[in-house]
N, C-alpha and C. Protein backbone atom coordinates (compact mmCIF):
# COMPACT_ATOMS: atom_id res chain seq x y z
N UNK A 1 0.83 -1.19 0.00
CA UNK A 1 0.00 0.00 0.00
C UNK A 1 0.87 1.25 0.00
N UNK A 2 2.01 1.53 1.02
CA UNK A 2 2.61 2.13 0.72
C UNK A 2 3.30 2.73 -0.38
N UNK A 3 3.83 1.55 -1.30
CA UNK A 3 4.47 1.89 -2.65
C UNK A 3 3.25 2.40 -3.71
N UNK A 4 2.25 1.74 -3.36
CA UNK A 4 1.32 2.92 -4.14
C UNK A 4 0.99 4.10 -4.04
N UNK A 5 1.09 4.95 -2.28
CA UNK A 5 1.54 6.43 -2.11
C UNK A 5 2.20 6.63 -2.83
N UNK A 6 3.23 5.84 -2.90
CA UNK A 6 4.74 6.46 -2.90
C UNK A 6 4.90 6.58 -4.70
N UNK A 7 4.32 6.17 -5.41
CA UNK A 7 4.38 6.07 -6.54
C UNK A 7 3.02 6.83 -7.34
N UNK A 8 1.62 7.08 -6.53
CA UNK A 8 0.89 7.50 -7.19
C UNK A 8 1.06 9.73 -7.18
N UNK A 9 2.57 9.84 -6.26
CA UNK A 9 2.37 11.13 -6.59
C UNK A 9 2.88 11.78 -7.72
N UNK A 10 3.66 11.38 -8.37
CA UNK A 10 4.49 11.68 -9.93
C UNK A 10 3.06 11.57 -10.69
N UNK A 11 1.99 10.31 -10.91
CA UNK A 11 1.04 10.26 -11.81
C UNK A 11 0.09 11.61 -11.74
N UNK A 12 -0.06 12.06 -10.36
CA UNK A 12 -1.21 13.37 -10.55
C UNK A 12 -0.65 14.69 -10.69
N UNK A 13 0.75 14.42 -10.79
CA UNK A 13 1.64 15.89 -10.53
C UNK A 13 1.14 16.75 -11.99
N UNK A 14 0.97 16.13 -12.93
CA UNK A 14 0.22 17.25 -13.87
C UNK A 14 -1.09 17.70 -14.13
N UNK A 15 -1.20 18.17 -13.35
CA UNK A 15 -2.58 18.56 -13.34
C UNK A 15 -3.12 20.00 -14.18
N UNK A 16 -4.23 20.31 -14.39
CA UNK A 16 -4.72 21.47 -15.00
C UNK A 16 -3.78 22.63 -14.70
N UNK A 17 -3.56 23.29 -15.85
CA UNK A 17 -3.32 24.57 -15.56
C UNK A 17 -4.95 25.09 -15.14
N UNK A 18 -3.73 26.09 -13.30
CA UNK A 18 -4.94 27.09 -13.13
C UNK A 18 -4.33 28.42 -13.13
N UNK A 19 -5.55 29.10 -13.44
CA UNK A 19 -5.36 30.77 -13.92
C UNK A 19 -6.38 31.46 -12.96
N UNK A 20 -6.27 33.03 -12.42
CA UNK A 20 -6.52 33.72 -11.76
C UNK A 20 -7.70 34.50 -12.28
N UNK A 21 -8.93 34.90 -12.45
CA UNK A 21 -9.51 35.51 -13.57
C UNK A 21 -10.41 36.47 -12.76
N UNK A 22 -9.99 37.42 -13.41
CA UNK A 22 -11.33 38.85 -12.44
C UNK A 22 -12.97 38.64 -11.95
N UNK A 23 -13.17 38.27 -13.29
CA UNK A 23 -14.58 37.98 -13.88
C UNK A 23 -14.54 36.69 -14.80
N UNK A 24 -15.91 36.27 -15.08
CA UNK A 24 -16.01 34.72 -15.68
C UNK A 24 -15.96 35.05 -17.05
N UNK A 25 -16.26 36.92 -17.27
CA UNK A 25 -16.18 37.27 -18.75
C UNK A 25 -14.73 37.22 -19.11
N UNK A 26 -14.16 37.19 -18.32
CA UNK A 26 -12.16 37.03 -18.68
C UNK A 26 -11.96 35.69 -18.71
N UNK A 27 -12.49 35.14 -18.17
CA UNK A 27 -12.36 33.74 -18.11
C UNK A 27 -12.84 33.21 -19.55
N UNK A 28 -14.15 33.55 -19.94
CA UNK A 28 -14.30 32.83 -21.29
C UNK A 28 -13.65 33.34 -21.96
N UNK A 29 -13.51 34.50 -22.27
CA UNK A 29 -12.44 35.61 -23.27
C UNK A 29 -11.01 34.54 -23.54
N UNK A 30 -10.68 33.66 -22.73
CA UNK A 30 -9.36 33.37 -22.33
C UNK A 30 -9.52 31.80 -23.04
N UNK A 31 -10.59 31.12 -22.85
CA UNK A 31 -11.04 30.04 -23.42
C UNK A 31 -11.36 30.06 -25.00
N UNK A 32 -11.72 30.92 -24.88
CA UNK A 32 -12.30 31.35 -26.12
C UNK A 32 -10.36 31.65 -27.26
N UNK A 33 -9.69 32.35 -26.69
CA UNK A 33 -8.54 32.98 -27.56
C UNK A 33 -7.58 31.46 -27.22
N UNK A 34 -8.03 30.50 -25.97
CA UNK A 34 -6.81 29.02 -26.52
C UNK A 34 -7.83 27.79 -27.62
N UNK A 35 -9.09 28.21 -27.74
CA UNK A 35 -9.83 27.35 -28.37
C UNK A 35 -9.27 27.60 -30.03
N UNK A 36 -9.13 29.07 -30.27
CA UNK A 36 -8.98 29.56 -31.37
C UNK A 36 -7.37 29.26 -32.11
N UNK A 37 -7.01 28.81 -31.08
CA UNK A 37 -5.27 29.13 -31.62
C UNK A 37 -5.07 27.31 -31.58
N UNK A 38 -4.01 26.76 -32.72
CA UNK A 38 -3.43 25.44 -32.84
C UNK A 38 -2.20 25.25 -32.49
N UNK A 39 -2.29 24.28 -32.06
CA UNK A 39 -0.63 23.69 -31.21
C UNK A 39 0.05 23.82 -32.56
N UNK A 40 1.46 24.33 -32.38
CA UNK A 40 2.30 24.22 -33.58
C UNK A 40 2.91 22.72 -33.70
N UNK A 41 2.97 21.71 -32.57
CA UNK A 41 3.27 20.39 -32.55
C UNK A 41 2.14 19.73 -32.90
N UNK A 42 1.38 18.98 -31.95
CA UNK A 42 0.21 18.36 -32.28
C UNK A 42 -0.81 19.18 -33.80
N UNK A 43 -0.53 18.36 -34.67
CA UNK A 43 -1.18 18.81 -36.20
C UNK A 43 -2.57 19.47 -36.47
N UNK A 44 -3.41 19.01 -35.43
CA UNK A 44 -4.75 19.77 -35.63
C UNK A 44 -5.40 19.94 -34.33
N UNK A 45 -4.83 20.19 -33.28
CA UNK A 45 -5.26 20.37 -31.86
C UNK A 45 -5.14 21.87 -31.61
N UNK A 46 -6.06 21.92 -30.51
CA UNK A 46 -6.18 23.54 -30.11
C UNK A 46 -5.10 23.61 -29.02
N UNK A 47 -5.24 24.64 -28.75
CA UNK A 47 -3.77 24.33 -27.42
C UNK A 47 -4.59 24.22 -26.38
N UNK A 48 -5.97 24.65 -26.38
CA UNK A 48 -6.79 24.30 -25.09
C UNK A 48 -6.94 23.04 -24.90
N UNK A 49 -6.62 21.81 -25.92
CA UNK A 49 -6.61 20.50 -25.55
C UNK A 49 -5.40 19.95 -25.64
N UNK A 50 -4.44 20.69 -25.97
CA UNK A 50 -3.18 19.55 -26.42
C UNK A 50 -2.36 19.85 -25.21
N UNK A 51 -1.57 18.88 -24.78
CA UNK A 51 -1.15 18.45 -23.47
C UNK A 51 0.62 18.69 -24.03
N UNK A 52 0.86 18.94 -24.77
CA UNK A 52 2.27 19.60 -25.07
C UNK A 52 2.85 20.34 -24.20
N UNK A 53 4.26 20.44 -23.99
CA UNK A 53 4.59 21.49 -23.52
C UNK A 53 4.86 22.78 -24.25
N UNK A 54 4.66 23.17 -25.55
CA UNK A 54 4.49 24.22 -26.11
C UNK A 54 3.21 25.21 -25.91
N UNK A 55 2.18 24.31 -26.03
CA UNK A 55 0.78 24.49 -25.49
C UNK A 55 0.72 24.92 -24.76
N UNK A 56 1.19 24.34 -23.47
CA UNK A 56 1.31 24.76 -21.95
C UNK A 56 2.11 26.74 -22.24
N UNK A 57 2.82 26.45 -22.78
CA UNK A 57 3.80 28.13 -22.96
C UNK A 57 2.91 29.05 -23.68
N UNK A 58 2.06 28.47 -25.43
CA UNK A 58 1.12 29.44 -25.66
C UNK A 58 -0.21 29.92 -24.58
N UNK A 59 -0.69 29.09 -23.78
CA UNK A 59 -1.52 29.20 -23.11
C UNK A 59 -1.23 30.30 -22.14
N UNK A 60 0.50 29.90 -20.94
CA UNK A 60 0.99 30.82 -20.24
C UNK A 60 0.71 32.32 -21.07
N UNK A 61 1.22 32.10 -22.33
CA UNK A 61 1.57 33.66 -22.86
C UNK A 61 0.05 34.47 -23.09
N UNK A 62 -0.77 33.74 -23.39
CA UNK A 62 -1.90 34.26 -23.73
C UNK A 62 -2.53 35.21 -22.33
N UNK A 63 -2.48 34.24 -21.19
CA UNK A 63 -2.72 34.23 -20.05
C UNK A 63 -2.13 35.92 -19.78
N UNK A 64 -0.63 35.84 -19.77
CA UNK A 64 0.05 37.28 -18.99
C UNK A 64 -0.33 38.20 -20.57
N UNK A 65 -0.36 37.82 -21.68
CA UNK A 65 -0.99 38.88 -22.18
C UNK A 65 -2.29 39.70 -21.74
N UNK A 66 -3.16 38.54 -21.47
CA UNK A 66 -4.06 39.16 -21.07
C UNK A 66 -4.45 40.34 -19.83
N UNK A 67 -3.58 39.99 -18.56
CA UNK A 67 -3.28 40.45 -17.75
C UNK A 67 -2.54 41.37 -17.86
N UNK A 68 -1.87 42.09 -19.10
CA UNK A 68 -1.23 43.01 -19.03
C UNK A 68 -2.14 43.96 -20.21
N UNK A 69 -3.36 43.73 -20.13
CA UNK A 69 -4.23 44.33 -20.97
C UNK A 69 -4.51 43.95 -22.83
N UNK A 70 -3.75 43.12 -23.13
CA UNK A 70 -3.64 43.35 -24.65
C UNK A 70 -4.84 42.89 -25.02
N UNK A 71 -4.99 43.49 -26.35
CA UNK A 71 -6.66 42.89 -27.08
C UNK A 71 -6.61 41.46 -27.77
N UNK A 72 -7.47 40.84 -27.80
CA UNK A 72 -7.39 39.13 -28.45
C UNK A 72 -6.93 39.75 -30.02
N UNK A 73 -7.00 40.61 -31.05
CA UNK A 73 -5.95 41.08 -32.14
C UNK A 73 -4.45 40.88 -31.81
N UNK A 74 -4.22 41.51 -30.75
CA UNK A 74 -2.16 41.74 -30.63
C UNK A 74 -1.82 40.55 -30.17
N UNK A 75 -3.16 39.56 -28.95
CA UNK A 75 -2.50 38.81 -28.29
C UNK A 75 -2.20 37.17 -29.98
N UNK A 76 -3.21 37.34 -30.52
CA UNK A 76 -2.95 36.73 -31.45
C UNK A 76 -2.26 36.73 -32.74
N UNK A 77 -1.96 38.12 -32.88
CA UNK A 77 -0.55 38.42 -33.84
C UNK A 77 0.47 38.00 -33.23
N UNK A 78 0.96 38.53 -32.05
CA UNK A 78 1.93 38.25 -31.14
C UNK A 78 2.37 36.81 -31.20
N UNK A 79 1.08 35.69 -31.13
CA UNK A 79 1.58 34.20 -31.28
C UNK A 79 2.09 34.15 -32.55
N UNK A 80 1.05 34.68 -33.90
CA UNK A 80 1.72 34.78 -34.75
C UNK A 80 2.75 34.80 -35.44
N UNK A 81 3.17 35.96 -34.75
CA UNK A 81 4.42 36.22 -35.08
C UNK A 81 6.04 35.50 -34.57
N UNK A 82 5.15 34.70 -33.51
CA UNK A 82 6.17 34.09 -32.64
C UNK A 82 6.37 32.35 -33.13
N UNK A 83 4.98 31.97 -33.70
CA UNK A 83 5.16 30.56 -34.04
C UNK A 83 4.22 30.47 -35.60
N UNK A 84 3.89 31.36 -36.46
CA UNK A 84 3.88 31.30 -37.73
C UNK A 84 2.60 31.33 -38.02
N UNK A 85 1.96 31.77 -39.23
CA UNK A 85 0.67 31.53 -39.43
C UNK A 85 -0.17 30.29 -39.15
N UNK A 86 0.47 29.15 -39.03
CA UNK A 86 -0.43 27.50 -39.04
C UNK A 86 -0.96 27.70 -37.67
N UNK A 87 -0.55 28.60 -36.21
CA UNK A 87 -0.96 28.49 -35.06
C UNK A 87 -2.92 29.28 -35.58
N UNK A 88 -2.98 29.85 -36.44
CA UNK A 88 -4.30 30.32 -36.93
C UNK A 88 -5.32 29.02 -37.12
N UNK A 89 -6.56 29.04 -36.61
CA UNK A 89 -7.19 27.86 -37.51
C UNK A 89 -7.92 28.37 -38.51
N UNK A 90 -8.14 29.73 -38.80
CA UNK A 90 -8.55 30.80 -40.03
C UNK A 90 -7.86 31.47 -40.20
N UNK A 91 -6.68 31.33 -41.56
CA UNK A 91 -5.79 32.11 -41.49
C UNK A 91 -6.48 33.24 -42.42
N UNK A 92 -6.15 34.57 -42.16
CA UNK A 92 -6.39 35.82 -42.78
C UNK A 92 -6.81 35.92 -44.01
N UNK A 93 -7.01 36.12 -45.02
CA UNK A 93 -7.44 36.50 -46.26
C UNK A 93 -6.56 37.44 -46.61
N UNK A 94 -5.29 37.18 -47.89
CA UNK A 94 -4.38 38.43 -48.15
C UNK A 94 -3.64 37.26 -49.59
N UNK A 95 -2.78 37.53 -50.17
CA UNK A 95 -2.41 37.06 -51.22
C UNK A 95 -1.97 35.96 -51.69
N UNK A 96 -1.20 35.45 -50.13
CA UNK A 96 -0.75 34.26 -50.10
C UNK A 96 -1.58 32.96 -49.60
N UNK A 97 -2.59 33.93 -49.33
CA UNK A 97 -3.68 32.76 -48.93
C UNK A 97 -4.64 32.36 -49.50
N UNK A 98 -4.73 32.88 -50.78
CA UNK A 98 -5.93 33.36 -52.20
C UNK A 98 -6.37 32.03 -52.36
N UNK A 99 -5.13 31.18 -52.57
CA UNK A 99 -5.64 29.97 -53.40
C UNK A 99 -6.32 28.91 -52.41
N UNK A 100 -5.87 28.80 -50.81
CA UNK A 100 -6.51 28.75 -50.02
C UNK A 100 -7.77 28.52 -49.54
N UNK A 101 -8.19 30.11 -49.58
CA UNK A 101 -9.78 30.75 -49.45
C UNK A 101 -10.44 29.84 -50.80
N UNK A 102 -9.73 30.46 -52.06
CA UNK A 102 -10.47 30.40 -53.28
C UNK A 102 -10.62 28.72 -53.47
N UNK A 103 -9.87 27.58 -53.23
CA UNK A 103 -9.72 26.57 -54.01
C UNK A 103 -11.57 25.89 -53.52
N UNK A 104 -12.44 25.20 -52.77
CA UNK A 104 -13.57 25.12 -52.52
C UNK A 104 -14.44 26.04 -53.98
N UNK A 105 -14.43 27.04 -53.82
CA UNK A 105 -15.47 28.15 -54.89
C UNK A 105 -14.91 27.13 -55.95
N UNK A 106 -13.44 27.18 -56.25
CA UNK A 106 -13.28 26.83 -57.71
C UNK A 106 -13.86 25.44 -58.00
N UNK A 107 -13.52 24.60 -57.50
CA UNK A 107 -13.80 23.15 -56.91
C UNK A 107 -15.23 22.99 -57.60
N UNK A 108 -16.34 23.76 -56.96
CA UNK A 108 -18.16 23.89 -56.54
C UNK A 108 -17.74 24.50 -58.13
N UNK A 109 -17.36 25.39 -58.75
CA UNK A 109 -17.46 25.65 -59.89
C UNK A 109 -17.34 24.57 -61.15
N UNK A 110 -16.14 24.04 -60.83
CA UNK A 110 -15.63 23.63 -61.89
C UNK A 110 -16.78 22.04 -61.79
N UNK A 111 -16.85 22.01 -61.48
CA UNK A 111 -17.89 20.95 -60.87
C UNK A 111 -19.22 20.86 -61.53
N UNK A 112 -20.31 22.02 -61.18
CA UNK A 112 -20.80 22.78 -61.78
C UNK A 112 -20.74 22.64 -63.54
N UNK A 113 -19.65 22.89 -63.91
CA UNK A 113 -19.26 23.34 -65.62
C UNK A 113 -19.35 21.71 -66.13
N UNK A 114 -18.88 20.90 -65.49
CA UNK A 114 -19.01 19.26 -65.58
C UNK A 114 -20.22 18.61 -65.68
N UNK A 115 -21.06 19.08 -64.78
CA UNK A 115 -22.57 18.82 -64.75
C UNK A 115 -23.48 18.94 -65.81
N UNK A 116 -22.96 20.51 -66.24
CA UNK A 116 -23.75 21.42 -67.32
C UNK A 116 -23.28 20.67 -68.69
N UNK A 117 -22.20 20.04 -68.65
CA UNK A 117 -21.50 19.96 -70.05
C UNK A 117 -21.96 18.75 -70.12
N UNK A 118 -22.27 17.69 -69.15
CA UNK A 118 -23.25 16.16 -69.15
C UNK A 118 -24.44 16.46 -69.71
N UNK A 119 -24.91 17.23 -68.87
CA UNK A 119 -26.59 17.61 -69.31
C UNK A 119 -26.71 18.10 -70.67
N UNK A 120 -26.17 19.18 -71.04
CA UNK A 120 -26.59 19.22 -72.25
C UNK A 120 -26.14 18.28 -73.47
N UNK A 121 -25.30 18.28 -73.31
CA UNK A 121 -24.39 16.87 -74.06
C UNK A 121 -25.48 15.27 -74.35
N UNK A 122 -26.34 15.17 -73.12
CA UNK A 122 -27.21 13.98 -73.02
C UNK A 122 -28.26 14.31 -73.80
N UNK A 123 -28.97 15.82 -73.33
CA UNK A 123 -29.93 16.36 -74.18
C UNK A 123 -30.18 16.39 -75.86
N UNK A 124 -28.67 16.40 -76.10
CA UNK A 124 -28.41 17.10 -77.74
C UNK A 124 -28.51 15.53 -77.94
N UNK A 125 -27.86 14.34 -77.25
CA UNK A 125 -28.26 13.31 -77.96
C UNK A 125 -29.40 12.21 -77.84
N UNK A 126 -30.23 12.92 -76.78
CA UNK A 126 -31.54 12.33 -76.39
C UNK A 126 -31.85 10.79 -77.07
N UNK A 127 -33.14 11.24 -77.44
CA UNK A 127 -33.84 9.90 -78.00
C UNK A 127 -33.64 10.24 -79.60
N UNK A 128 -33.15 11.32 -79.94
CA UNK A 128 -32.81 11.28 -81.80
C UNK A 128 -31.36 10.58 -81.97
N UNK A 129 -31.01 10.15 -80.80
CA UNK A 129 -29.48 9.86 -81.18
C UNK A 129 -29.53 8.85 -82.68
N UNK A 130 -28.48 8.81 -83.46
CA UNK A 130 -28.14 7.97 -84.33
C UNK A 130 -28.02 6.47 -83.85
N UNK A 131 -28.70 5.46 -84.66
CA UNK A 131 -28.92 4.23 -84.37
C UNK A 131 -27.07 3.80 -85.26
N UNK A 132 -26.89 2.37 -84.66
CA UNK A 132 -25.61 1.73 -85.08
C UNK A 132 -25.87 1.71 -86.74
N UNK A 133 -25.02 1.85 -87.38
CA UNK A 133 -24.98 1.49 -88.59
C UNK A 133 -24.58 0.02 -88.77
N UNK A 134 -24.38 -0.86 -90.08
CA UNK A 134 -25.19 -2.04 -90.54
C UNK A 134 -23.43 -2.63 -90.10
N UNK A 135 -22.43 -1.82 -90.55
CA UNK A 135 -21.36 -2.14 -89.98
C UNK A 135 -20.86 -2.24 -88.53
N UNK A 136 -21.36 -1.49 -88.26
CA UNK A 136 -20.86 -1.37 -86.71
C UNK A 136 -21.97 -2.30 -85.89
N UNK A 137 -22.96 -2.61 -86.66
CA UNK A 137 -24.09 -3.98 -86.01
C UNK A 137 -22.95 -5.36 -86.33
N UNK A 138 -22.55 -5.32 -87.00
CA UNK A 138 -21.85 -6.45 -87.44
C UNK A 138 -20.75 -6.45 -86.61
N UNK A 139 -19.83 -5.84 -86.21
CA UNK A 139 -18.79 -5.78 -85.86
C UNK A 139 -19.09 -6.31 -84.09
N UNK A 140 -19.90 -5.74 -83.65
CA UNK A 140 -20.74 -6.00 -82.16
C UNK A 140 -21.22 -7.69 -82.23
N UNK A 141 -22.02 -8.02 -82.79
CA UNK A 141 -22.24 -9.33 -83.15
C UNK A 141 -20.99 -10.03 -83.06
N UNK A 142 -19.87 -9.89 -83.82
CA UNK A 142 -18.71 -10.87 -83.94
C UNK A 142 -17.85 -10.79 -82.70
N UNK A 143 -18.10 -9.55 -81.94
CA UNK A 143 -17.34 -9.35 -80.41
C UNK A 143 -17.70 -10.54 -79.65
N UNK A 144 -19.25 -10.15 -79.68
CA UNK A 144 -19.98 -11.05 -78.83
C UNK A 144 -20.49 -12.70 -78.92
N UNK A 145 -20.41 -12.57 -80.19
CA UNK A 145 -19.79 -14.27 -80.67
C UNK A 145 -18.67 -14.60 -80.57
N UNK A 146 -17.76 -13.98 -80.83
CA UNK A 146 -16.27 -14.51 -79.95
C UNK A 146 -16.26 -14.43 -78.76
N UNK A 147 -17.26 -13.74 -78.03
CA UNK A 147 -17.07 -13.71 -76.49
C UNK A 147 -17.93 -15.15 -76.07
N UNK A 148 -19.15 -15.37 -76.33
CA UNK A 148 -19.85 -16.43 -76.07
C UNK A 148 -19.04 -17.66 -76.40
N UNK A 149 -18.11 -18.03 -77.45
CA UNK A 149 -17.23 -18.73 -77.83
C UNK A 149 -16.17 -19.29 -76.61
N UNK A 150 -15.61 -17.93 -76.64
CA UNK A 150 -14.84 -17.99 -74.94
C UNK A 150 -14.84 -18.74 -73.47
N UNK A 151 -16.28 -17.94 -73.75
CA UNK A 151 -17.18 -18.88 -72.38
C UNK A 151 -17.25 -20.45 -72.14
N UNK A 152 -18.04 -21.10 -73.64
CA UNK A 152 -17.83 -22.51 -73.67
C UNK A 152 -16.79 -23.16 -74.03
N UNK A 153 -15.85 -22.37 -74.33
CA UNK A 153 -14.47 -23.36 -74.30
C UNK A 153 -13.59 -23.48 -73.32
């Protein structure tokens, strides 16, 4: 029993970060700006869930930003600028991000132009389409008699 004291205090030693908060409106404000931001390690995690120790440091920083007044804009350029646009999970809209934003629209478009070019394409050859000619009946026949051929041998 003892060695399980003695061993279960390393397992709980990490526990939640806790933070000091005026009001519960600072408090969500604060939830809200680690929900928004991505671990630069863990590939698609928020830092409000990822158990990193980088996480743990954006979180700290967010934290004394906040406490030293900054607006969720600077406090999130600031990461920005400190660990690169991917910490964004919406990155900005500006030139380098065009194809980005744009590739979906083009996608739904081009898509779109595929659809239109079936449809009418089916239309123009509806029920007037041209029947096989006497050759190309013949040629089908001998496929399919060499194929039936196939079968029973």
């Amino acid at each position: 029993m003892t060695l399980v004291v003695l061993f279960a205090g390393p397992a709980v030693a990490d526990v939640a970060d806790v933070y000091d908060f005026e009001s519960s409106s600072q408090e969500q404000r604060y939830q809200n700006l680690i929900s928004e931001l991505r671990c630069p390690k863990c590939q698609n995690q928020n830092i409000a869930d990822s158990n990193s120790p980088i996480s743990k440091d954006m979180r700290d920083e967010v934290y004394l930003m906040m406490k030293q007044g900054a607006s969720n804009e600077a406090i999130v350029e600031a990461l920005v600028a400190r660990f690169g646009e991917f910490v964004r999970y919406k990155p900005e809209f500006e030139s380098r991000t065009f194809l980005l934003w744009a590739t979906p629209a083009i996608a739904v478009f081009v898509g779109l132009l595929v659809v239109a070019g079936v449809v009418i394409r089916s239309r123009r050859a509806g029920p007037d389409a041209p029947a096989l000619s006497e050759e190309e009946k013949a040629r089908v026949d001998k496929m399919l008699a060499a194929q039936e051929q196939d079968r029973t041998s």
